[in-house]
PDB file of N, CA and C in Angstrom:
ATOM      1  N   UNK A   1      82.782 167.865 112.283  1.00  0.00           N
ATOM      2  CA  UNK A   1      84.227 167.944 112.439  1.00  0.00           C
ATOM      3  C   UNK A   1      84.733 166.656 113.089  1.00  0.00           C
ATOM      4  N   UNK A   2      85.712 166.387 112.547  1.00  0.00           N
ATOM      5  CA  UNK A   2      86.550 164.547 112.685  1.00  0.00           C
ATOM      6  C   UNK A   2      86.893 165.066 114.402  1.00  0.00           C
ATOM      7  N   UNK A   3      86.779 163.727 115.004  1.00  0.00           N
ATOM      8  CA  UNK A   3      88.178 164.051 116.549  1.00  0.00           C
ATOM      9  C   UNK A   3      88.967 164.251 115.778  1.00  0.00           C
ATOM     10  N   UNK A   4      90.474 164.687 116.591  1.00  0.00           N
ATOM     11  CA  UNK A   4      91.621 164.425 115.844  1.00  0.00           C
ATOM     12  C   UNK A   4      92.347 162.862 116.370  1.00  0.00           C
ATOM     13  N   UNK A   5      91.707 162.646 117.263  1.00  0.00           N
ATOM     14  CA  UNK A   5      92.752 160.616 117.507  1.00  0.00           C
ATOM     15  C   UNK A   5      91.613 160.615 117.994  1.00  0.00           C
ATOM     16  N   UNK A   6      90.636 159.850 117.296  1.00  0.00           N
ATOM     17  CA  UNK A   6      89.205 159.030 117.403  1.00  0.00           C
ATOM     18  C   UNK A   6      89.875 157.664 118.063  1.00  0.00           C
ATOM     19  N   UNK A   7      89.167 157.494 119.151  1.00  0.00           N
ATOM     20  CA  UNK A   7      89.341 155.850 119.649  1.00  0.00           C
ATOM     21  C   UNK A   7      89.454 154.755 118.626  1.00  0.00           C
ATOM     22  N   UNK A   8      89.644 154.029 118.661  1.00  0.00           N
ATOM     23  CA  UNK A   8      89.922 152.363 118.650  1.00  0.00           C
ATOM     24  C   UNK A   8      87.985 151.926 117.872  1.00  0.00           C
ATOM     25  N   UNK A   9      87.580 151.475 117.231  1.00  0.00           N
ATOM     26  CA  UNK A   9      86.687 151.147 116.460  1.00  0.00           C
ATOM     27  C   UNK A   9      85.416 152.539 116.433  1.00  0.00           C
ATOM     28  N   UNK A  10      85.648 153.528 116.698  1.00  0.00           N
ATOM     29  CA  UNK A  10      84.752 154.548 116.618  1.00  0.00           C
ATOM     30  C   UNK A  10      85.043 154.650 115.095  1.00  0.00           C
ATOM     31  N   UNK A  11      85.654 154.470 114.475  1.00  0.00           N
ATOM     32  CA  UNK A  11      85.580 154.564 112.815  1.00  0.00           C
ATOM     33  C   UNK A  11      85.454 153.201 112.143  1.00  0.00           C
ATOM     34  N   UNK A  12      84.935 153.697 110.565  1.00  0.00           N
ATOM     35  CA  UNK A  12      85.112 152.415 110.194  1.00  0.00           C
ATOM     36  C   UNK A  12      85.845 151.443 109.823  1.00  0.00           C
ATOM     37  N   UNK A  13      87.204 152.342 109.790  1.00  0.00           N
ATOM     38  CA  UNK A  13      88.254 151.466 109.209  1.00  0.00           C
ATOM     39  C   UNK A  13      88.853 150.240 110.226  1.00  0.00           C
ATOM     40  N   UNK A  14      88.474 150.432 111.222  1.00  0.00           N
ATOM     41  CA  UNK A  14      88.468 150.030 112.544  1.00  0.00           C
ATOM     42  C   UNK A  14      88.027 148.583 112.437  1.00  0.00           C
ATOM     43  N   UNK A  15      87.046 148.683 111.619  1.00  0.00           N
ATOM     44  CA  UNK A  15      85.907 147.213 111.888  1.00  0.00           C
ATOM     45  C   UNK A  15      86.382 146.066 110.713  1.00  0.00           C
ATOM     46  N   UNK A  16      86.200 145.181 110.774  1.00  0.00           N
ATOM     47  CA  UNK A  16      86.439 144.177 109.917  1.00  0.00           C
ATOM     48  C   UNK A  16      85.417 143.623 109.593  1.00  0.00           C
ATOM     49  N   UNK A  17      84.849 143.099 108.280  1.00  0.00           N
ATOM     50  CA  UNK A  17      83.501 142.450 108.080  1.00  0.00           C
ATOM     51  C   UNK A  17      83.128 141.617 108.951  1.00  0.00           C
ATOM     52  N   UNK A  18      83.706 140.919 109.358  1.00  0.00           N
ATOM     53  CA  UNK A  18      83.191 139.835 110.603  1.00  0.00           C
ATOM     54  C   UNK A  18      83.175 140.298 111.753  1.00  0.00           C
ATOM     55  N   UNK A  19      83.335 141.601 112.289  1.00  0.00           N
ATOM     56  CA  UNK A  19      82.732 142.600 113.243  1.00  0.00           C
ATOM     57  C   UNK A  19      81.622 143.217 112.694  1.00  0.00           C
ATOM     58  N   UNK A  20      81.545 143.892 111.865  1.00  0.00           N
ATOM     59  CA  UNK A  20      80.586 144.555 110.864  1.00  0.00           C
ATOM     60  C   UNK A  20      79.093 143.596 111.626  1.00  0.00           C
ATOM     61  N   UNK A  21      79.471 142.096 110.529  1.00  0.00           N
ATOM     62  CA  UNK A  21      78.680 141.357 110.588  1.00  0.00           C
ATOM     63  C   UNK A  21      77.490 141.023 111.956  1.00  0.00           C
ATOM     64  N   UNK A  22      78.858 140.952 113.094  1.00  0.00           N
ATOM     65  CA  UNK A  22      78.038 140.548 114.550  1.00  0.00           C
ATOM     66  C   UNK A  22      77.551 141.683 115.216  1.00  0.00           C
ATOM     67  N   UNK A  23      77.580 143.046 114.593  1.00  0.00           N
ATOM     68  CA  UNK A  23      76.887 144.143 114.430  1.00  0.00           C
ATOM     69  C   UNK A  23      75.584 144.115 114.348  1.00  0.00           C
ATOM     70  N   UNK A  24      75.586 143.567 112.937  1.00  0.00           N
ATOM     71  CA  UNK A  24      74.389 143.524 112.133  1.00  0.00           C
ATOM     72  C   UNK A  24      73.410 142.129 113.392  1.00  0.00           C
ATOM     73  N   UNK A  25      74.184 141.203 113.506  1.00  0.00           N
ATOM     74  CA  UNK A  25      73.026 140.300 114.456  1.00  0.00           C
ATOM     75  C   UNK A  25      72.514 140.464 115.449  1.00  0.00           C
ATOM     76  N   UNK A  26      73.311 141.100 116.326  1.00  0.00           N
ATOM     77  CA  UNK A  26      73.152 141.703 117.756  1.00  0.00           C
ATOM     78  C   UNK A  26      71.429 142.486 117.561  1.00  0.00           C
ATOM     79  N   UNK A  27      72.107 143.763 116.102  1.00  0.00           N
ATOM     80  CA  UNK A  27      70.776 144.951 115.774  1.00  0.00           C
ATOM     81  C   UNK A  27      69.637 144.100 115.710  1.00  0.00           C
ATOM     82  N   UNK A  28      69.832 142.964 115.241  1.00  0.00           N
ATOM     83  CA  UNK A  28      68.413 142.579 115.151  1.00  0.00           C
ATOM     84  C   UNK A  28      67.639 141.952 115.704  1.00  0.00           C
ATOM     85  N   UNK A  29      68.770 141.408 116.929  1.00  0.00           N
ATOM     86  CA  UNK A  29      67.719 140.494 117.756  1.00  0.00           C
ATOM     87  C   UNK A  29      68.299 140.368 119.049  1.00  0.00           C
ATOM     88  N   UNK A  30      68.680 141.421 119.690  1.00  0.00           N
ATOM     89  CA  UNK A  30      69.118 142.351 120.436  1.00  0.00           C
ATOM     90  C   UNK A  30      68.021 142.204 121.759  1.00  0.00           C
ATOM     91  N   UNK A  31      68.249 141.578 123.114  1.00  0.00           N
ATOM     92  CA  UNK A  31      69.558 140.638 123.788  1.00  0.00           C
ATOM     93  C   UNK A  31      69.783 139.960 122.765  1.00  0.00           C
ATOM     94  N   UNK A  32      70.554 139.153 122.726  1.00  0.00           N
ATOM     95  CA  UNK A  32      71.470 138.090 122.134  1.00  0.00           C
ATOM     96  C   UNK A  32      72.247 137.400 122.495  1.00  0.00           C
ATOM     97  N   UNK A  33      72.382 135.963 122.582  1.00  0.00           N
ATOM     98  CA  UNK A  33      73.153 135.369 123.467  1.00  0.00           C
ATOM     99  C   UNK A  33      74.472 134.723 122.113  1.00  0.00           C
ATOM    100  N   UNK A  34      75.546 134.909 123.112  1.00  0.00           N
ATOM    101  CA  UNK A  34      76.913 134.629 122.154  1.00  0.00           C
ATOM    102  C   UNK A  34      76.860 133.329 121.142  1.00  0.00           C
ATOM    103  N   UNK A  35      76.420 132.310 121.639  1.00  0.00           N
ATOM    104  CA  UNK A  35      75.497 131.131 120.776  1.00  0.00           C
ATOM    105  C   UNK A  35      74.872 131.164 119.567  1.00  0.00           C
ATOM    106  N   UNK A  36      74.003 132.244 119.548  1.00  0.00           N
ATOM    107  CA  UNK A  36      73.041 132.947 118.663  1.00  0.00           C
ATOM    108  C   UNK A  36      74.000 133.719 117.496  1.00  0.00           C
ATOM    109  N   UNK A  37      74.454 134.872 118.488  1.00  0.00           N
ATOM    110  CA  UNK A  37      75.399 134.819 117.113  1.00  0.00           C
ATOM    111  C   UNK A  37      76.467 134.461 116.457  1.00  0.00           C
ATOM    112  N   UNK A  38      76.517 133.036 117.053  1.00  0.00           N
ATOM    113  CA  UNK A  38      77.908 132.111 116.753  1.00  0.00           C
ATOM    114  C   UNK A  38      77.116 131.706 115.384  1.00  0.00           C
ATOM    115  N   UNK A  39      75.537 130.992 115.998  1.00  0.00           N
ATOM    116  CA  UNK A  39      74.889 130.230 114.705  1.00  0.00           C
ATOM    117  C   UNK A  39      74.301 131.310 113.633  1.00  0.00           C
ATOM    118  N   UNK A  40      73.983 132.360 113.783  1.00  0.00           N
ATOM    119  CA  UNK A  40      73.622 133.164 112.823  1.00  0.00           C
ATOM    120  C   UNK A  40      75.247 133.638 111.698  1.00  0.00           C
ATOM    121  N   UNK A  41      76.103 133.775 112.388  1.00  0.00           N
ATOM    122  CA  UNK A  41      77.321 133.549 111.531  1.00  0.00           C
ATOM    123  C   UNK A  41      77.832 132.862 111.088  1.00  0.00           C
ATOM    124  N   UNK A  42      77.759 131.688 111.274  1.00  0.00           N
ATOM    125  CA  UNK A  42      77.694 130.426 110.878  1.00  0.00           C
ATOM    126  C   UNK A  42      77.116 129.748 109.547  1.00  0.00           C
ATOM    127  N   UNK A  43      75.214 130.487 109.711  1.00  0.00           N
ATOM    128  CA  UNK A  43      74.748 130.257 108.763  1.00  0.00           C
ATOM    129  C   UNK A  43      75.214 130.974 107.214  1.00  0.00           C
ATOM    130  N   UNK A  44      75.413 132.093 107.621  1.00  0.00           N
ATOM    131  CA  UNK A  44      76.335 132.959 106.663  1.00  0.00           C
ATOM    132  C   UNK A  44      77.007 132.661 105.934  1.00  0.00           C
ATOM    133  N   UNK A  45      78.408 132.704 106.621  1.00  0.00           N
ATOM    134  CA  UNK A  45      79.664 132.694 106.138  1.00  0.00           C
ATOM    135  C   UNK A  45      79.592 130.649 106.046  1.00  0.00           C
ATOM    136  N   UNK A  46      78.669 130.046 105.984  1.00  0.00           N
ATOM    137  CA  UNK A  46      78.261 128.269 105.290  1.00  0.00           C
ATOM    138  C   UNK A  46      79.630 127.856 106.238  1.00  0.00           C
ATOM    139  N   UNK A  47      80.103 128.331 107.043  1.00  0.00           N
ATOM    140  CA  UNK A  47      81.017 127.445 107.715  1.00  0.00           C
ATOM    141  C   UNK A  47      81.036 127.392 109.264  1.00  0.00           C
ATOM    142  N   UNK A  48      82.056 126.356 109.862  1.00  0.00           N
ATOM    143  CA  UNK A  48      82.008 126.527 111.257  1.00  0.00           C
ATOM    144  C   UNK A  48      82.622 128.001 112.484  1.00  0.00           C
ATOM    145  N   UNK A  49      82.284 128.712 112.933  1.00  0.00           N
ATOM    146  CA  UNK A  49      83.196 129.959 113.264  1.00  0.00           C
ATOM    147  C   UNK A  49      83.311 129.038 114.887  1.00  0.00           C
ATOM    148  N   UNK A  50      84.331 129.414 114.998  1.00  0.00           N
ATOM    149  CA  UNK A  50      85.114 128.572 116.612  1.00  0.00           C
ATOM    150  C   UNK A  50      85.128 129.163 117.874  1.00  0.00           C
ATOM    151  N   UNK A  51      84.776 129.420 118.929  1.00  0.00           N
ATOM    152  CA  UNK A  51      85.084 130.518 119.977  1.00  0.00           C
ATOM    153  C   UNK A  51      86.034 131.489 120.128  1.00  0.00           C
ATOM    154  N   UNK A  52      87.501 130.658 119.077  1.00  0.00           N
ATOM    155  CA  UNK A  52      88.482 131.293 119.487  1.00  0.00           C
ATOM    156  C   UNK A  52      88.437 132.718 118.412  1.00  0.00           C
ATOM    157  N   UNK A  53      87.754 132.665 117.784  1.00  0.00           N
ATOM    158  CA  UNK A  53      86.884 133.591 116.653  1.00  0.00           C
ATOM    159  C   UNK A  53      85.865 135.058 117.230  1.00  0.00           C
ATOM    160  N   UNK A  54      85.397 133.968 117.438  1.00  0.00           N
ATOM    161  CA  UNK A  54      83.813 135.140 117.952  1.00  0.00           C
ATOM    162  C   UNK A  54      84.191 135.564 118.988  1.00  0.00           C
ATOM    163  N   UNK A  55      84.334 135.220 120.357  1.00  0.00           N
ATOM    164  CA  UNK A  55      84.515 135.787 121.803  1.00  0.00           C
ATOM    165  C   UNK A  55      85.591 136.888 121.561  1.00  0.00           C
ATOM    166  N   UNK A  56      86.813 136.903 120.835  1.00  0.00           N
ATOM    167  CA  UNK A  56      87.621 137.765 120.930  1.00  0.00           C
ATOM    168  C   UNK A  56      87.026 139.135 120.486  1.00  0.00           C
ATOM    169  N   UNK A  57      86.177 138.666 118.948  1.00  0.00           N
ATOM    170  CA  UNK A  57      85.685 139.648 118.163  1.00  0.00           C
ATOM    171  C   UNK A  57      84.668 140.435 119.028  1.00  0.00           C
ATOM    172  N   UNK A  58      83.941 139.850 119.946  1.00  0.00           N
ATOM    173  CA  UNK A  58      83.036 140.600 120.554  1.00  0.00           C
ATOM    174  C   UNK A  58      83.652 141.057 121.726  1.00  0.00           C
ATOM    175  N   UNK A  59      84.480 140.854 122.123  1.00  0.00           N
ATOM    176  CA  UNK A  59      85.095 141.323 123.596  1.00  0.00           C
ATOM    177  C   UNK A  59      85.653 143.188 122.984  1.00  0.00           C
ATOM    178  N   UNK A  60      86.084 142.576 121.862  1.00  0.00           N
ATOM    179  CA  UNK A  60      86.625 144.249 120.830  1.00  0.00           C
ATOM    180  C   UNK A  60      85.933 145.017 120.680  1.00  0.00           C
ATOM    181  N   UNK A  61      84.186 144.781 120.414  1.00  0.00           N
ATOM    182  CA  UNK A  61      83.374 145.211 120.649  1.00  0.00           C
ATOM    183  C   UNK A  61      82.873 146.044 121.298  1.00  0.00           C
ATOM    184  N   UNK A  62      82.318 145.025 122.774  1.00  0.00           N
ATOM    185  CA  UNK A  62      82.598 146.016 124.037  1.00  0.00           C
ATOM    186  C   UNK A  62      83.569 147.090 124.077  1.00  0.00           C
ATOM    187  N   UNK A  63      84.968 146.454 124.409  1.00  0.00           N
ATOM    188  CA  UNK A  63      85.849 147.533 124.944  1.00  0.00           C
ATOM    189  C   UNK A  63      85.950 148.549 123.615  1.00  0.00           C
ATOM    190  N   UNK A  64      85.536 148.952 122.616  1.00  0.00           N
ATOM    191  CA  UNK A  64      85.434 149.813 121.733  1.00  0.00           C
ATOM    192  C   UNK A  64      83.954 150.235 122.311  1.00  0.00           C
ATOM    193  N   UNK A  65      83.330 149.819 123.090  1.00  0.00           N
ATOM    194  CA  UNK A  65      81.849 150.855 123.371  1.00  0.00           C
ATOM    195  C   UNK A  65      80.950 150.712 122.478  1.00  0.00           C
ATOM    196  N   UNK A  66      80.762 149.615 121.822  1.00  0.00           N
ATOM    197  CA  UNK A  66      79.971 149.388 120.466  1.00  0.00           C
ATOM    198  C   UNK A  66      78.685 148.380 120.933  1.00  0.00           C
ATOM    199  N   UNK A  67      79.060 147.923 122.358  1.00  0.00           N
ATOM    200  CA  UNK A  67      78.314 146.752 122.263  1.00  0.00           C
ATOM    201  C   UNK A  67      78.642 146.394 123.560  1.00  0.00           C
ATOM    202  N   UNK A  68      77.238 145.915 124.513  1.00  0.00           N
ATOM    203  CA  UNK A  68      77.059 146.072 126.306  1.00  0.00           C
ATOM    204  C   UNK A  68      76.754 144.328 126.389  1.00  0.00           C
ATOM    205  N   UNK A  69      77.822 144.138 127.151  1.00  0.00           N
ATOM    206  CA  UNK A  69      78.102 142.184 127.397  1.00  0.00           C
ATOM    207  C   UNK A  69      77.581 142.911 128.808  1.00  0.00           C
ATOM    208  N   UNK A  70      76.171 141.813 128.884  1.00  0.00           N
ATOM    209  CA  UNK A  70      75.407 141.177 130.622  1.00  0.00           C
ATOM    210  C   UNK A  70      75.663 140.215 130.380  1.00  0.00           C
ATOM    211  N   UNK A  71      75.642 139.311 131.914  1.00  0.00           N
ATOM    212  CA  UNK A  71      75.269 138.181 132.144  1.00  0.00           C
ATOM    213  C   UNK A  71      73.842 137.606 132.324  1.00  0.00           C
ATOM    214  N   UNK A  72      73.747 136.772 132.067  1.00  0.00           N
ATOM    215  CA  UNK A  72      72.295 136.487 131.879  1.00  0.00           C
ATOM    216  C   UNK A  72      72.046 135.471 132.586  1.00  0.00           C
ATOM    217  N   UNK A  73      73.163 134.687 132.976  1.00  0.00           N
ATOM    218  CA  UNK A  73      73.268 133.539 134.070  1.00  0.00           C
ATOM    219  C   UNK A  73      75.235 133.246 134.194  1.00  0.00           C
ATOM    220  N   UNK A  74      75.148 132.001 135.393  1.00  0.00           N
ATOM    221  CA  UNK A  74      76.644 132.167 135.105  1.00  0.00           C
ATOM    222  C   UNK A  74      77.301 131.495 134.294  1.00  0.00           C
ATOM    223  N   UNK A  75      77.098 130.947 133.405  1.00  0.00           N
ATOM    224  CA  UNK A  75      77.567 130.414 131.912  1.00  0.00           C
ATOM    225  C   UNK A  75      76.937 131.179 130.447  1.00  0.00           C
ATOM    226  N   UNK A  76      76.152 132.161 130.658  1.00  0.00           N
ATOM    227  CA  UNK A  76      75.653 132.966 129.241  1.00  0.00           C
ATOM    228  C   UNK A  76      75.430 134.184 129.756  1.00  0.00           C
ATOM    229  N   UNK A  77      76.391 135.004 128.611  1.00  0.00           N
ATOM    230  CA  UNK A  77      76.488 135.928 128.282  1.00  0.00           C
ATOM    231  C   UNK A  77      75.411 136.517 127.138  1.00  0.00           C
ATOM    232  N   UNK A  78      75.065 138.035 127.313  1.00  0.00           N
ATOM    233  CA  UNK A  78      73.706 138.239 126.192  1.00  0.00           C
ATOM    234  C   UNK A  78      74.584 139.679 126.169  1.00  0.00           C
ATOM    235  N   UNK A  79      74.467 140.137 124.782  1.00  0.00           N
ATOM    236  CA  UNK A  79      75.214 141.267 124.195  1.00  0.00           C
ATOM    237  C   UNK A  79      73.507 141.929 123.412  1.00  0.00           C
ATOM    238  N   UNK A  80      74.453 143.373 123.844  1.00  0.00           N
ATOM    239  CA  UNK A  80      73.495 144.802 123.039  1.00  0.00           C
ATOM    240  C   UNK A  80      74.032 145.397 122.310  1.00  0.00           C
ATOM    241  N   UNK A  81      73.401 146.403 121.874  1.00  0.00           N
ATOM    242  CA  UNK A  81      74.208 147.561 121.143  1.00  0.00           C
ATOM    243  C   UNK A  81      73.801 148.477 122.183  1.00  0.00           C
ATOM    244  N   UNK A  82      75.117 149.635 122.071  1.00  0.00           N
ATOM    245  CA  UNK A  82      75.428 150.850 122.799  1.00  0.00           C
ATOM    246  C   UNK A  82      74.806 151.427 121.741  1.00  0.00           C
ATOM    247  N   UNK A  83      74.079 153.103 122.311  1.00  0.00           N
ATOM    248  CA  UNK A  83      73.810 154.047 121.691  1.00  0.00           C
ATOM    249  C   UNK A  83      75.240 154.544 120.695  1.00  0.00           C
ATOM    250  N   UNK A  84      76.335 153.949 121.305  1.00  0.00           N
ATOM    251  CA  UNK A  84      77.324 154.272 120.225  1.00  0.00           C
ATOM    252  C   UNK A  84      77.311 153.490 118.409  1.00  0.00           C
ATOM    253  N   UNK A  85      77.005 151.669 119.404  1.00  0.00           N
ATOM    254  CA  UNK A  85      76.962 151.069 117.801  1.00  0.00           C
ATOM    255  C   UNK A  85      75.964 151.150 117.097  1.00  0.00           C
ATOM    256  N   UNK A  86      75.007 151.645 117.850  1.00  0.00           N
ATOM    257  CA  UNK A  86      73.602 152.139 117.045  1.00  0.00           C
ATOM    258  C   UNK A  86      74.206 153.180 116.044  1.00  0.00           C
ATOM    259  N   UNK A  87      74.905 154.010 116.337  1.00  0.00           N
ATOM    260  CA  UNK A  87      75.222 155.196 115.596  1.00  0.00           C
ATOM    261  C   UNK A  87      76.138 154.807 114.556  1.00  0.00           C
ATOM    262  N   UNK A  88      77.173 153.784 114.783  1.00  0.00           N
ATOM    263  CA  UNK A  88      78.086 153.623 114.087  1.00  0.00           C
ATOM    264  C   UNK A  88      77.683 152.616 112.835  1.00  0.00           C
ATOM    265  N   UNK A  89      76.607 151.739 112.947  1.00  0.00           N
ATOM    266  CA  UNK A  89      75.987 151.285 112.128  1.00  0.00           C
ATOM    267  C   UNK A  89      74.956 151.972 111.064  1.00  0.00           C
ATOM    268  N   UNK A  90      74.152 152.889 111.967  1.00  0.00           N
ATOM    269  CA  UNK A  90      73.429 153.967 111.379  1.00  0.00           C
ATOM    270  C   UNK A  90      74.296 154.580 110.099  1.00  0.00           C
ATOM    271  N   UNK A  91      75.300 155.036 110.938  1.00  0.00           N
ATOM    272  CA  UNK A  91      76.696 155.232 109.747  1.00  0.00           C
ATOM    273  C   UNK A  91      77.065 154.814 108.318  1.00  0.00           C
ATOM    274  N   UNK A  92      77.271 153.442 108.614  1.00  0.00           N
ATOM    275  CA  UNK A  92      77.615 152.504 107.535  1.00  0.00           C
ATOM    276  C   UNK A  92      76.601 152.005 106.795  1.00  0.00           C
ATOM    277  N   UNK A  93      75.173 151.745 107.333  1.00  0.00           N
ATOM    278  CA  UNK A  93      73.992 152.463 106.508  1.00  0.00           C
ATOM    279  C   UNK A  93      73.545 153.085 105.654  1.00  0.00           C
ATOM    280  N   UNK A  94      74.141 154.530 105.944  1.00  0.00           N
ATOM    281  CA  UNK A  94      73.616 155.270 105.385  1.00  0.00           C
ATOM    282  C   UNK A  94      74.718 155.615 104.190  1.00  0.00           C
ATOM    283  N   UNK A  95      75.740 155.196 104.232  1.00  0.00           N
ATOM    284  CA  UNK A  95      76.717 155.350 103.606  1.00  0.00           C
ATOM    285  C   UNK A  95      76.635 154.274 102.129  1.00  0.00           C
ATOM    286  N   UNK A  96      76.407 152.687 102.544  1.00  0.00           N
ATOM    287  CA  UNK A  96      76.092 152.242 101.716  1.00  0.00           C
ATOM    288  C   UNK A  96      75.032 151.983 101.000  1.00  0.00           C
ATOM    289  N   UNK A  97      73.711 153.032 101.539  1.00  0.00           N
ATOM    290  CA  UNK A  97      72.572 153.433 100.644  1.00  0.00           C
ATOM    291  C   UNK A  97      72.802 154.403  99.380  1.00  0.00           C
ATOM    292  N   UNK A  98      73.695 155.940  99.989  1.00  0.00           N
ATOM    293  CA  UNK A  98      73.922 156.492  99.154  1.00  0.00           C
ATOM    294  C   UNK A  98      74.731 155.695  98.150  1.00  0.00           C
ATOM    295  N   UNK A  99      75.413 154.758  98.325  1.00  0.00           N
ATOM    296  CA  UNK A  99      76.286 154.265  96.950  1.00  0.00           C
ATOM    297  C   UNK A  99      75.563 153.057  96.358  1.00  0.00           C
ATOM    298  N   UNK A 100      74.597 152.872  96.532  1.00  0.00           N
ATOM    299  CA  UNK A 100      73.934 151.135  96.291  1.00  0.00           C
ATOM    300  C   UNK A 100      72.614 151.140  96.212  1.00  0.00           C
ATOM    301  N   UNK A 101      71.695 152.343  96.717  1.00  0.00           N
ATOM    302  CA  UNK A 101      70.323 152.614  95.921  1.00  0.00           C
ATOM    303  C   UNK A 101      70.122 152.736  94.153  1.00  0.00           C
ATOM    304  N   UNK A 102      69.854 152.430  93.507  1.00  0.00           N
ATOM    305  CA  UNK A 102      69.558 152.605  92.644  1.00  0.00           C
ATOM    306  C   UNK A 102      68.128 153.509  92.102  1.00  0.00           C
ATOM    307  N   UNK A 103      67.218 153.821  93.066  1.00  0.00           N
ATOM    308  CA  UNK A 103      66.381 154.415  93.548  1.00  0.00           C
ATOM    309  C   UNK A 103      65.410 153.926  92.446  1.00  0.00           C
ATOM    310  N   UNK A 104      65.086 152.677  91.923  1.00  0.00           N
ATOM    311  CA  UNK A 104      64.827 152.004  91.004  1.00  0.00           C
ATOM    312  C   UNK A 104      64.534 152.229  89.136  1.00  0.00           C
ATOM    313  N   UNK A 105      65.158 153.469  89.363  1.00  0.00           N
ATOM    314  CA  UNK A 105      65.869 153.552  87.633  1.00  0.00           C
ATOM    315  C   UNK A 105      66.693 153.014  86.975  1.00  0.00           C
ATOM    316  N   UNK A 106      66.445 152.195  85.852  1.00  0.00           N
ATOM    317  CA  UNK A 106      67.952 151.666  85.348  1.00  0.00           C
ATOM    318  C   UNK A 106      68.218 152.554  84.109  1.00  0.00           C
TER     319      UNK A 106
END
């Protein structure tokens, strides 16, 4: 059963691919320092992404509960996933398996 007024990125409509995305980097190599996934998005999307880009996107993050900013010293920051964005990815997962397996029959 849905909430009826689900928070602020607890859904997916919430997320934007380039949230999606720093989702996906965090999951995988999780600490992570904001650097890391400046250059792993970077490599991606073949272009430069700017601070004024990423820091906001991940600050949305956090305060949506998706994703736990430590300090790691006093100039770097290292980001996690919450048992929430674990779930919320799990989500979108599983969602675009059922539509995109082909379960190798053509």
């Amino acid at each position: 059963m849905a909430q009826a007024n689900p928070t602020p990125g607890q859904t997916a409509q919430d997320m934007t691919d380039f949230r999606w995305n720093a989702l996906y980097v965090i999951a995988a190599r999780e600490p992570v320092m904001g650097l890391n996934i400046k250059t792993e998005l970077e490599d991606y999307y073949e272009t430069e992404i700017n601070h004024g880009r990423l820091y906001p996107n991940l600050d949305k993050l956090v305060d949506w509960g998706l994703v736990e900013k430590r300090e790691r010293d006093k100039r770097t920051n290292e980001y996690l996933l919450t048992s929430r964005g674990e779930a919320l990815l799990a989500r979108k997962q599983g969602w675009e398996s059922e539509r995109f397996d082909t379960g190798g029959s053509a």
